[in-house]
C-alpha atoms as a PDB file:
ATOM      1  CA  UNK A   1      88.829  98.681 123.943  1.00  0.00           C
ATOM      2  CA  UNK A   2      91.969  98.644 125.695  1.00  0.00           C
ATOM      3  CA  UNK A   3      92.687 101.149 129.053  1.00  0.00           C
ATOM      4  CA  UNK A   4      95.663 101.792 130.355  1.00  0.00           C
ATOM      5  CA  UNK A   5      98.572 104.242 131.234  1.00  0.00           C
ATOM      6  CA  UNK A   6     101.893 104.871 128.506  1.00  0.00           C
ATOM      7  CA  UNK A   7     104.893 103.480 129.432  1.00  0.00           C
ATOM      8  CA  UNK A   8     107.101 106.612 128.623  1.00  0.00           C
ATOM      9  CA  UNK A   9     104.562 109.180 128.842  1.00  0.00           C
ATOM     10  CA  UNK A  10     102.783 108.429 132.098  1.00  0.00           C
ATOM     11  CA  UNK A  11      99.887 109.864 130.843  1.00  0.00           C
ATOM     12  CA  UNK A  12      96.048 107.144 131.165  1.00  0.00           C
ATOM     13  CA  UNK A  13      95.626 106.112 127.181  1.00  0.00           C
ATOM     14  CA  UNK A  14      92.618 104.401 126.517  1.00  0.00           C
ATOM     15  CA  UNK A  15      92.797 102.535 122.678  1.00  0.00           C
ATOM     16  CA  UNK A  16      89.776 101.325 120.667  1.00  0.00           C
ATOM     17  CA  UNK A  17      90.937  98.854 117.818  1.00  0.00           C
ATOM     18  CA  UNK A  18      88.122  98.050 114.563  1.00  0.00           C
ATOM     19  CA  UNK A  19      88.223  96.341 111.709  1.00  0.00           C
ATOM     20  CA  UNK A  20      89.706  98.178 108.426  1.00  0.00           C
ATOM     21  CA  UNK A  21      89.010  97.356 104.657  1.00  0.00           C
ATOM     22  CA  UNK A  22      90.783  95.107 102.695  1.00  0.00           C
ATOM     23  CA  UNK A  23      94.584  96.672 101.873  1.00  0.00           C
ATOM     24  CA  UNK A  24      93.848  99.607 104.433  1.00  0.00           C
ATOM     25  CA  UNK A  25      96.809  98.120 106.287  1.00  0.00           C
ATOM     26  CA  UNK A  26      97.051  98.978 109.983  1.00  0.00           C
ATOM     27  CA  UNK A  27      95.856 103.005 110.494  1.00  0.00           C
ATOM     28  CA  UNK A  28      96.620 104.852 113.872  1.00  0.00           C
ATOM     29  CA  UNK A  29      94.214 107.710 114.466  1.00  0.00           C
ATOM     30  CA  UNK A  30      95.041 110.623 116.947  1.00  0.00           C
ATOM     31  CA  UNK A  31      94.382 113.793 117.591  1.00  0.00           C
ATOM     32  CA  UNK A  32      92.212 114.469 114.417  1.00  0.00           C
ATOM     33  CA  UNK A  33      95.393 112.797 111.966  1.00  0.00           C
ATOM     34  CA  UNK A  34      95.489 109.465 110.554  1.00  0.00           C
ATOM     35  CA  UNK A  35      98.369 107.687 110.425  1.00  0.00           C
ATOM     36  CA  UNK A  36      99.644 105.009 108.374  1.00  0.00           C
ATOM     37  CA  UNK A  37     102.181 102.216 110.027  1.00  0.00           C
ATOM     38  CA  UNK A  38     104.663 102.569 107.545  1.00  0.00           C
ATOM     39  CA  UNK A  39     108.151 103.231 107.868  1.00  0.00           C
ATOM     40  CA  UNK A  40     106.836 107.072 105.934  1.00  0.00           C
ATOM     41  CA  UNK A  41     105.353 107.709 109.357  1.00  0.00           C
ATOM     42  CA  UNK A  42     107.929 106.554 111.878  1.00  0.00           C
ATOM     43  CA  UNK A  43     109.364 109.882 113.538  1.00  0.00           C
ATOM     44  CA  UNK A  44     111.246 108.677 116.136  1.00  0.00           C
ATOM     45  CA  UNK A  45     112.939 105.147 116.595  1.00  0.00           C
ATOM     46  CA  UNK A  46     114.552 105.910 120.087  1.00  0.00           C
ATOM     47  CA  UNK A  47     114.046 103.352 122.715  1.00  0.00           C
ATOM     48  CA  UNK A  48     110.400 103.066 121.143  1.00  0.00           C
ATOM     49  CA  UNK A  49     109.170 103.490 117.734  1.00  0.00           C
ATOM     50  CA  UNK A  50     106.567 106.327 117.422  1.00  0.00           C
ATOM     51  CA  UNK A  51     104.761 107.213 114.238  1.00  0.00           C
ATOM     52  CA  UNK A  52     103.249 110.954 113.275  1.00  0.00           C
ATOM     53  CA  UNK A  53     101.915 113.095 110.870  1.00  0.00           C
ATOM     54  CA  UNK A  54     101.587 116.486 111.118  1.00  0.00           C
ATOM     55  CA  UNK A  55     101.731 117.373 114.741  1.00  0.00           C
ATOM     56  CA  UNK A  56     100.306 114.006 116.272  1.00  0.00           C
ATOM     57  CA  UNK A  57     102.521 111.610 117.734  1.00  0.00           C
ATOM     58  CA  UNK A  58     101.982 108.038 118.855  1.00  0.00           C
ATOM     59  CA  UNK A  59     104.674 106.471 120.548  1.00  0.00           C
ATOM     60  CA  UNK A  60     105.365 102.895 121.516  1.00  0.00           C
ATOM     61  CA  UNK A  61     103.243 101.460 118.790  1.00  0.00           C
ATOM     62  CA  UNK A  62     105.707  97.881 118.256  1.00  0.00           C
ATOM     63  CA  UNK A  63     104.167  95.850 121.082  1.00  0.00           C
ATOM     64  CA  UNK A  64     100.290  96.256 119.249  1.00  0.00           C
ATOM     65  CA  UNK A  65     102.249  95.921 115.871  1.00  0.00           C
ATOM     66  CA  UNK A  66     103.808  92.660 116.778  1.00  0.00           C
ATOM     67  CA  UNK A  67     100.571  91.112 117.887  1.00  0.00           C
ATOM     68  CA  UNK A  68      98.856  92.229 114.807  1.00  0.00           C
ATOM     69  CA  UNK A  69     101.257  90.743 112.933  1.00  0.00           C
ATOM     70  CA  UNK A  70     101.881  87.261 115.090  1.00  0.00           C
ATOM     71  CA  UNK A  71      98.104  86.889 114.330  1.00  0.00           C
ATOM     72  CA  UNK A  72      98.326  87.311 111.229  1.00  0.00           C
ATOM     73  CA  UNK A  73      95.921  90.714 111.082  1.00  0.00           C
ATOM     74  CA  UNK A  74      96.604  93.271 108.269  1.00  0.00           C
ATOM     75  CA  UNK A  75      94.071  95.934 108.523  1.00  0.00           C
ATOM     76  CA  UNK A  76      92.881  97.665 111.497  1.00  0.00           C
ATOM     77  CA  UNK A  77      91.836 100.988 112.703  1.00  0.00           C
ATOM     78  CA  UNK A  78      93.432 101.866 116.026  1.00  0.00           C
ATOM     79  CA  UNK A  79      92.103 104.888 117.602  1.00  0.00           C
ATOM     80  CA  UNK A  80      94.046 106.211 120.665  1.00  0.00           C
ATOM     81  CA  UNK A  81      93.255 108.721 123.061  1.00  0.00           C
ATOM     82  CA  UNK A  82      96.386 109.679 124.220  1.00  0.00           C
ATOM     83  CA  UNK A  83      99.993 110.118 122.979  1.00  0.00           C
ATOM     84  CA  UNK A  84     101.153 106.401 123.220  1.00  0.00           C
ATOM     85  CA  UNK A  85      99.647 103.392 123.178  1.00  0.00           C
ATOM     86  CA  UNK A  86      98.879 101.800 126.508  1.00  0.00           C
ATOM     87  CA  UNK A  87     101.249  99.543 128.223  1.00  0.00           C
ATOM     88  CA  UNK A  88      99.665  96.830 129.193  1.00  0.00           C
ATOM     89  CA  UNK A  89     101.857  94.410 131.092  1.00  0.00           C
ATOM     90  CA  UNK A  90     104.851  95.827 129.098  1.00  0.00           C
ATOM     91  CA  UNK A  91     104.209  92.891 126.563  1.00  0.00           C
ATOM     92  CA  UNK A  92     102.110  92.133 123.664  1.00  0.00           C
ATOM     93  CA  UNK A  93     100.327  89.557 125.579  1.00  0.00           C
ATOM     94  CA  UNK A  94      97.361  91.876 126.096  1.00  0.00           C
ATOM     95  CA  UNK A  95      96.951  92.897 122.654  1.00  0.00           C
ATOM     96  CA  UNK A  96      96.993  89.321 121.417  1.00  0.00           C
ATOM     97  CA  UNK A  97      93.909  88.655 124.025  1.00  0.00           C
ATOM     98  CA  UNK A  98      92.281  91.734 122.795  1.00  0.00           C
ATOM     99  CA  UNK A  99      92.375  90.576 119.188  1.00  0.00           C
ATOM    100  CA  UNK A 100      91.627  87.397 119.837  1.00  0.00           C
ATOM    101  CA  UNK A 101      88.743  87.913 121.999  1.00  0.00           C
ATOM    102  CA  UNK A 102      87.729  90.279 119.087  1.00  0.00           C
ATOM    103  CA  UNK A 103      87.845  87.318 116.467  1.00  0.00           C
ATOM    104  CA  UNK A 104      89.164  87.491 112.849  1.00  0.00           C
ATOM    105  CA  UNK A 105      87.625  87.790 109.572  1.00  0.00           C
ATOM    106  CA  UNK A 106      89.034  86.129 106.158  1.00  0.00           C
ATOM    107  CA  UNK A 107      88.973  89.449 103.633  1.00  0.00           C
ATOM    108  CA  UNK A 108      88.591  89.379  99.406  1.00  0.00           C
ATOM    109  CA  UNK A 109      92.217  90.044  99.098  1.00  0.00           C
ATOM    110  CA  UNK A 110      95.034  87.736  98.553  1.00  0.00           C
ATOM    111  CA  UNK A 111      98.277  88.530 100.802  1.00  0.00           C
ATOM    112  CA  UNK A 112     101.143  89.180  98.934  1.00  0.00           C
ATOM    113  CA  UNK A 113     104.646  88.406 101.755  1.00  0.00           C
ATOM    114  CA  UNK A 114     107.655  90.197 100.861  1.00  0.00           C
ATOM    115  CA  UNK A 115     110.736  87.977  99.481  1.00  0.00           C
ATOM    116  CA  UNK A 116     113.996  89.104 100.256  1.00  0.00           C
ATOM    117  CA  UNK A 117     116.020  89.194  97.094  1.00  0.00           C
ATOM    118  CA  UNK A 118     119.227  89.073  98.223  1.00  0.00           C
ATOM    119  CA  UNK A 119     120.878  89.744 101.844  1.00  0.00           C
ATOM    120  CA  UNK A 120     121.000  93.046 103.601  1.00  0.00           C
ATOM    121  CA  UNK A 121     122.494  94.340 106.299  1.00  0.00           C
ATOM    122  CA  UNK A 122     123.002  97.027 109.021  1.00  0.00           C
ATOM    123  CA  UNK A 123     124.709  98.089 111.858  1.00  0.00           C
ATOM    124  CA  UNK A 124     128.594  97.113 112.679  1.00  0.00           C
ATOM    125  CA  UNK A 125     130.236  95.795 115.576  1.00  0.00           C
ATOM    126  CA  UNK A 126     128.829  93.914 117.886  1.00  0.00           C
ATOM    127  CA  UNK A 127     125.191  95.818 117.155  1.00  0.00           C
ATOM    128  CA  UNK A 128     124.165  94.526 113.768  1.00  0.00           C
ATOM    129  CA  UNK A 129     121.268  92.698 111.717  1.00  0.00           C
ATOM    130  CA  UNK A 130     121.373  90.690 108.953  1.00  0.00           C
ATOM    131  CA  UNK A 131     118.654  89.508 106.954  1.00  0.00           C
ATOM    132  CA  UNK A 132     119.213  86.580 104.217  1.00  0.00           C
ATOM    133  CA  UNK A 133     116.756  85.626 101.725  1.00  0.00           C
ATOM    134  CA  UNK A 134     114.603  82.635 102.896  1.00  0.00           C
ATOM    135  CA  UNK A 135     111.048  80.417 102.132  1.00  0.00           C
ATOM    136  CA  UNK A 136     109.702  81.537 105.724  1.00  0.00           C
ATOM    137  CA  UNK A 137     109.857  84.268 107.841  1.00  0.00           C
ATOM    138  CA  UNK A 138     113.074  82.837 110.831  1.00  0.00           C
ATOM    139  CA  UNK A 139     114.642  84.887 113.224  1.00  0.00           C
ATOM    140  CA  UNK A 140     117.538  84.104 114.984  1.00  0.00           C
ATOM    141  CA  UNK A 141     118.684  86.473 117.895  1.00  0.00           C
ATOM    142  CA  UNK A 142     121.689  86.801 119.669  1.00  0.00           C
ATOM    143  CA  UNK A 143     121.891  89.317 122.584  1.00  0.00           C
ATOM    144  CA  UNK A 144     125.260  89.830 124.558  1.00  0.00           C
ATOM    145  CA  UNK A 145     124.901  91.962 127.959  1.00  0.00           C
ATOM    146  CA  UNK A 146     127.383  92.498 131.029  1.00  0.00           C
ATOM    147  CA  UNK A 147     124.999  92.089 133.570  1.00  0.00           C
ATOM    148  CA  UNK A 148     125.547  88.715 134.834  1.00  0.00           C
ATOM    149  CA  UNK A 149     121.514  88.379 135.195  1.00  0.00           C
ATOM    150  CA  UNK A 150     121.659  88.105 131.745  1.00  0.00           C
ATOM    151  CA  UNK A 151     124.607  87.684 129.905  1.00  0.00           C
ATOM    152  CA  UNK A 152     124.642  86.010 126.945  1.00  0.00           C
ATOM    153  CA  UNK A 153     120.846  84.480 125.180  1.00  0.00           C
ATOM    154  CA  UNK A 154     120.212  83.133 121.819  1.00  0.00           C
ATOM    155  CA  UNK A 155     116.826  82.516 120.610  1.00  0.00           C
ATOM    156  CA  UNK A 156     115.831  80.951 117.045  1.00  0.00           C
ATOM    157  CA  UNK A 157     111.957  80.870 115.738  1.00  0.00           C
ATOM    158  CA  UNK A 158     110.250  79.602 112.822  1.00  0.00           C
ATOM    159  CA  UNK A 159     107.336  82.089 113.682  1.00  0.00           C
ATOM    160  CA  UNK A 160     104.125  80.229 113.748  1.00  0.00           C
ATOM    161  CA  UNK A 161     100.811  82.210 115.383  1.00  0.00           C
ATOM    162  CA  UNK A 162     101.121  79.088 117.701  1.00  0.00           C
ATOM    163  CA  UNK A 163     104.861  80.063 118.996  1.00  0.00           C
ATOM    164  CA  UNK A 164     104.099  83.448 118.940  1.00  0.00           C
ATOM    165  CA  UNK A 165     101.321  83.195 121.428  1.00  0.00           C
ATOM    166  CA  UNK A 166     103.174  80.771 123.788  1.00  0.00           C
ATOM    167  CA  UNK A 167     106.841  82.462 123.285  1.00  0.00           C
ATOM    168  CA  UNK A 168     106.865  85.539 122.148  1.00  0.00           C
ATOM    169  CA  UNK A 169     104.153  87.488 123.149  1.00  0.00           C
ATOM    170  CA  UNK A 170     104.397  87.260 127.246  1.00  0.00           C
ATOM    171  CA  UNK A 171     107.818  88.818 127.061  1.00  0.00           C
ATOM    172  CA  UNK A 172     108.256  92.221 128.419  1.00  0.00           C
ATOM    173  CA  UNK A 173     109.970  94.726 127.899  1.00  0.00           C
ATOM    174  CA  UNK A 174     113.286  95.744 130.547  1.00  0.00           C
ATOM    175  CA  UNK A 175     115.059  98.102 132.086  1.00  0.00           C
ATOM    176  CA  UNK A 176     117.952  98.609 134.779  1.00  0.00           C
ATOM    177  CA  UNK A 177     117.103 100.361 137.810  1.00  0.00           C
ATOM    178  CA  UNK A 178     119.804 102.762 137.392  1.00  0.00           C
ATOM    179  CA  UNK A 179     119.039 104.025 134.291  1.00  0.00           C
ATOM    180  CA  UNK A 180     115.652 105.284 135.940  1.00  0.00           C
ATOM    181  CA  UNK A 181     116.473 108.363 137.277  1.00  0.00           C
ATOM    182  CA  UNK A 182     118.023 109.719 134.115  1.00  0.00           C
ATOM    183  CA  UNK A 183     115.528 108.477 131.543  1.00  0.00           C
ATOM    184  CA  UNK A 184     112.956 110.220 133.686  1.00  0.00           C
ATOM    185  CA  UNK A 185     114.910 113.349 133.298  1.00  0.00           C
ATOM    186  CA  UNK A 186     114.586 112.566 129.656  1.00  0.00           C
ATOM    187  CA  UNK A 187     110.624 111.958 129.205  1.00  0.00           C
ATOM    188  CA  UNK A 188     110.542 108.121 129.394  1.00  0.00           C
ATOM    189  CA  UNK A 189     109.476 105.610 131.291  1.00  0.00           C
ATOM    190  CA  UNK A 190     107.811 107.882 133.666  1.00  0.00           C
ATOM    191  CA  UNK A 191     104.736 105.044 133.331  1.00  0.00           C
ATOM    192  CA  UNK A 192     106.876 102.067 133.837  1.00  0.00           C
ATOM    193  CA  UNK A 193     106.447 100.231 137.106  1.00  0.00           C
ATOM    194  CA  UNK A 194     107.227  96.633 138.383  1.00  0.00           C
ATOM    195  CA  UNK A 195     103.677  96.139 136.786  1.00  0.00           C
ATOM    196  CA  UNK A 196     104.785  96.726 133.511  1.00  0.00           C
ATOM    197  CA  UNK A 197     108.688  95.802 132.974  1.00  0.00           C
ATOM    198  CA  UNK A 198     111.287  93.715 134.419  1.00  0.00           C
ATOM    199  CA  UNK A 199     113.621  96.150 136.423  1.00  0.00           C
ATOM    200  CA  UNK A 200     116.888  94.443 136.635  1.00  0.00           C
ATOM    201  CA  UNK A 201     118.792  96.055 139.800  1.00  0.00           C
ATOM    202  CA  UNK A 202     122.355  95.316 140.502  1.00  0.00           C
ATOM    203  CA  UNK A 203     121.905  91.494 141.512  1.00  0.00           C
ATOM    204  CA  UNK A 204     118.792  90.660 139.096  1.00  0.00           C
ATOM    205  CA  UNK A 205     115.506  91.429 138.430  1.00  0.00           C
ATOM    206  CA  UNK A 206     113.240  92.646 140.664  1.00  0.00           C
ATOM    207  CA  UNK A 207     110.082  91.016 139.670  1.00  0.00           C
ATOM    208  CA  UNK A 208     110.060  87.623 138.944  1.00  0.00           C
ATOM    209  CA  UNK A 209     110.713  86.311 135.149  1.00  0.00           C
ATOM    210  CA  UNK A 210     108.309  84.529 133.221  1.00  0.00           C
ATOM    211  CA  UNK A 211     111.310  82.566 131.050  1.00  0.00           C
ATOM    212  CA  UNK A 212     114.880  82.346 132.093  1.00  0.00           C
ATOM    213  CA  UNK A 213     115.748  84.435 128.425  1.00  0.00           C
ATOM    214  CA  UNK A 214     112.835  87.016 128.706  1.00  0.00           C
ATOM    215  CA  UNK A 215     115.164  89.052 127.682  1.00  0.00           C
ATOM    216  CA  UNK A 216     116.192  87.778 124.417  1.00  0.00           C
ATOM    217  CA  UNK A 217     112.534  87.284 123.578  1.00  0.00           C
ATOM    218  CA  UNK A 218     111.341  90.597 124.177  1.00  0.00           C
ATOM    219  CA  UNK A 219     114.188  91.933 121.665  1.00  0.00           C
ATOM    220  CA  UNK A 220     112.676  89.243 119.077  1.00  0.00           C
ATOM    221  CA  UNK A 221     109.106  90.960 120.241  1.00  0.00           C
ATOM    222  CA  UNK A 222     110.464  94.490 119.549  1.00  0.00           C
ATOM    223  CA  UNK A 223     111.925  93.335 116.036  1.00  0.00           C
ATOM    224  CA  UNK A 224     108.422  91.794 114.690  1.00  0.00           C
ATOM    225  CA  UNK A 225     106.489  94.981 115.939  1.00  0.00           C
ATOM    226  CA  UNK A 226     108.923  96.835 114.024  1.00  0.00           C
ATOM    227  CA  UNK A 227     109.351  95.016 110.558  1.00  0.00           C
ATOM    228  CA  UNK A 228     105.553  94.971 110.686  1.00  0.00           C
ATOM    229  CA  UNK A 229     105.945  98.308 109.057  1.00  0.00           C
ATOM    230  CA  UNK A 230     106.744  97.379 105.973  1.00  0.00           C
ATOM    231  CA  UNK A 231     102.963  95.897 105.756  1.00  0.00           C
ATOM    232  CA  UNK A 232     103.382  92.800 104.591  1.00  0.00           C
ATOM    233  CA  UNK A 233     104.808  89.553 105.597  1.00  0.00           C
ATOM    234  CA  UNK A 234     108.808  88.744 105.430  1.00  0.00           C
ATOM    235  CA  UNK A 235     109.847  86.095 103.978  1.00  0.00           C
ATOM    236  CA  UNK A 236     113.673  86.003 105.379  1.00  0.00           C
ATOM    237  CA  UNK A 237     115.820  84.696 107.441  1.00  0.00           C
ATOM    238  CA  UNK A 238     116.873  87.414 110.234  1.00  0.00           C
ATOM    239  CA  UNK A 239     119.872  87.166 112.161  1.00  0.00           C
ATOM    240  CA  UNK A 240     120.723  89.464 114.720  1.00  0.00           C
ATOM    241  CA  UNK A 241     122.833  90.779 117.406  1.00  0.00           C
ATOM    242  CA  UNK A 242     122.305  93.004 120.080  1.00  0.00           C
ATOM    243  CA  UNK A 243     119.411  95.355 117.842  1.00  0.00           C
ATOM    244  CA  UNK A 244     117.068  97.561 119.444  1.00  0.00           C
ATOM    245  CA  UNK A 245     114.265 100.319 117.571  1.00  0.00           C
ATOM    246  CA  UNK A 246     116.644 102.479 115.544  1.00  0.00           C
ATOM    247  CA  UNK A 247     118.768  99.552 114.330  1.00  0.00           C
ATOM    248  CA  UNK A 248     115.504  97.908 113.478  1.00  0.00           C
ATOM    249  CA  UNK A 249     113.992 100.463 111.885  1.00  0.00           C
ATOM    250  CA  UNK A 250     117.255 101.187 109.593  1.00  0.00           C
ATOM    251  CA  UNK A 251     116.779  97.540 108.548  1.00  0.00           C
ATOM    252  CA  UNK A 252     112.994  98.312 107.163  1.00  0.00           C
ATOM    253  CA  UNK A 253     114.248 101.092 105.000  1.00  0.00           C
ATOM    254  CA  UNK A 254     117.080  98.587 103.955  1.00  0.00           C
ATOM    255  CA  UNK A 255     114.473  96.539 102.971  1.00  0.00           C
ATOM    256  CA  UNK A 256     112.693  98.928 101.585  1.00  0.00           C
ATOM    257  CA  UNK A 257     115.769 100.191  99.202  1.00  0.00           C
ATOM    258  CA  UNK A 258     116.215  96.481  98.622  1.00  0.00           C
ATOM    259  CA  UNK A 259     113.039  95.986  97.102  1.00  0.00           C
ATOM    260  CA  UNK A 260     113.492  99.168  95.166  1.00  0.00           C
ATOM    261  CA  UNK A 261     116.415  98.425  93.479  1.00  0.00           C
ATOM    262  CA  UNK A 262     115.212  94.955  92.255  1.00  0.00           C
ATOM    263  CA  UNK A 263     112.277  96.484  90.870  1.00  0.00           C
ATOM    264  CA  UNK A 264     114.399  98.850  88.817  1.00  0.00           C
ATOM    265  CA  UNK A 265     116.917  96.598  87.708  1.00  0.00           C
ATOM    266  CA  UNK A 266     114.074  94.059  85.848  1.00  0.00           C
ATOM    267  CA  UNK A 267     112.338  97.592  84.611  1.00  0.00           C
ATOM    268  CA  UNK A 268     114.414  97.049  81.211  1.00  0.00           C
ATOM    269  CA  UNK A 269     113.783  93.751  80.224  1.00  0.00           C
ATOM    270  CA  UNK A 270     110.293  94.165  81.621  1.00  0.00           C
ATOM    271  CA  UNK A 271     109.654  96.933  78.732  1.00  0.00           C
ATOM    272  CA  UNK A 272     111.447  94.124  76.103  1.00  0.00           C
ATOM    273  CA  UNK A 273     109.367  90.879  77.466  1.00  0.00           C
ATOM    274  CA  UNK A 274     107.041  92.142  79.911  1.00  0.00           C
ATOM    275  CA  UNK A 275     106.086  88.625  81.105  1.00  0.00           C
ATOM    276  CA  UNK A 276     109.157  87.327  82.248  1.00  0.00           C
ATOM    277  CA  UNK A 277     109.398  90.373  83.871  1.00  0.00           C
ATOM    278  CA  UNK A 278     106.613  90.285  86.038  1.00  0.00           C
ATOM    279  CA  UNK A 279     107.529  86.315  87.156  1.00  0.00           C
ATOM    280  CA  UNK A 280     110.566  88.024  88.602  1.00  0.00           C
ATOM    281  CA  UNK A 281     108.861  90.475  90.632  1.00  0.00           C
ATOM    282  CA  UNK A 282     109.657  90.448  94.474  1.00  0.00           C
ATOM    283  CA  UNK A 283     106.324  90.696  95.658  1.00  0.00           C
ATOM    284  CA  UNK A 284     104.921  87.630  95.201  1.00  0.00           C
ATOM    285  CA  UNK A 285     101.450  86.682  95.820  1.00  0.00           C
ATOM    286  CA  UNK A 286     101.049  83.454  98.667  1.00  0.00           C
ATOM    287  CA  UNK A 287      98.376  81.560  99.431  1.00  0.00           C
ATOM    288  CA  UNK A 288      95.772  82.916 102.179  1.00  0.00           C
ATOM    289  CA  UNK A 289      93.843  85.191 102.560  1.00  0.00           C
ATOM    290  CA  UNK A 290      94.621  88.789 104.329  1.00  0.00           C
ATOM    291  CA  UNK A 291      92.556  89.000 107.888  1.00  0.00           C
ATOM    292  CA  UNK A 292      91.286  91.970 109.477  1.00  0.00           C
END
């Protein structure tokens, strides 16, 4: 059980995670809905990711999603009383510590990573991702920013649970102090506090850092909670510039179409030599078993 308040909302949360069945995936539960994490559910991708269904809405879901999936957990019940899920420290640090102080459980069921079949990419300009097929899942971050507190950071990961943990995780989320007043106006961040975000004002932060590229790291943080929603492991190589939640979402439904057309395209010769056929299909199964 995790209490807390929402960063955007303001409003106390308090979030009890469980243990799901074998291929239930990850299932939010709110106000008497459930609610798959799957890009089907997202309903808003806007300087957080919420998911719905119906008229329940549960926002900020990417920093519980990433530590799921740094852990390597697939199914889980998350029940949350409350419209977002709870802050924290504006990281995914807590949620790893939850889970972790929860333990994990080896499930019947083998996991089965998605492989890239060939690149994709969104965005233009100097706001883009790219995502090229690969053995492992790598990503490989470049974010470009005027303020001179941050400027430009690169970051590259082979992501390991170990480097997740140690690197990944304790980032938090930002803001600029003068944005405040008119995201306020707006419905966010009326939770956030120097407790949980770094508030960069005009000279630098205002709370101390906990890496000299925070920043870069917590974008990397943002972009495994959100491919996370595709349910299964990447295998790809992701490069990117300067993303945030909507440019990461429009890559999982790239993805998504991705994997689509490959599937149709070997549906012919799958009907004339149905063997070959299904050694060519992109979801492979790996080695492992899927955790709760």
């Amino acid at each position: 059980m995790f209490d807390g308040i929402g960063l955007h909302s303001g409003k106390p949360v308090r979030m009890l995670v469980s243990p799901a069945a074998p291929d239930a995936g990850i299932v939010f539960h709110h106000g008497g809905e459930s609610i798959p994490a799957a890009p089907e559910s997202v309903v808003d991708s806007h300087y957080a990711t919420t998911v719905g269904k119906n008229a329940a809405r549960i926002q900020t879901v990417e920093h519980v999603m990433a530590a799921a999936a740094g852990l390597g957990i697939d199914n889980l019940d998350v029940q949350i009383d409350g419209p977002e899920v709870p802050a924290g420290d504006g990281s995914a640090k807590p949620f790893v510590s939850l889970l972790v102080a929860a333990g994990r459980t080896d499930q019947p069921a083998r996991r089965r990573p998605i492989e890239v079949p060939y690149p994709v990419r969104v965005g233009g300009g100097n706001r883009w991702l790219h995502v090229l097929p690969s053995k492992q899942f790598r990503i490989s971050y470049t974010l470009d920013n005027p303020h001179p507190a941050i400027g430009t950071q690169t970051r590259t990961y082979v992501l390991s649970e170990r480097a997740f943990i140690e690197e990944v995780a304790p980032a938090r989320t930002y803001g600029f102090l003068k944005d405040i007043g008119q995201l306020r106006r707006h419905g966010l961040a009326r939770g956030g506090s120097l407790d949980n975000a770094v508030v960069v004002g005009k000279h630098g932060p205002i709370n101390r850092l906990r890496f000299d590229d925070e920043f870069v790291r917590h974008k990397v943080l943002d972009l495994i909670g959100d491919l996370a929603l595709l349910g299964r492991p990447v295998l790809g190589h992701v490069i990117a510039r300067n993303g945030g939640h909507d440019l990461n979402f429009q890559l999982v439904l790239a993805i998504q179409r991705a994997l689509g057309l490959d599937r149709r395209a070997v549906a012919a010769p799958a009907r004339a030599a149905r063997a070959e056929a299904t050694s060519r299909e992109v979801f492979v199964p790996a080695q492992g078993l899927a955790t709760i």
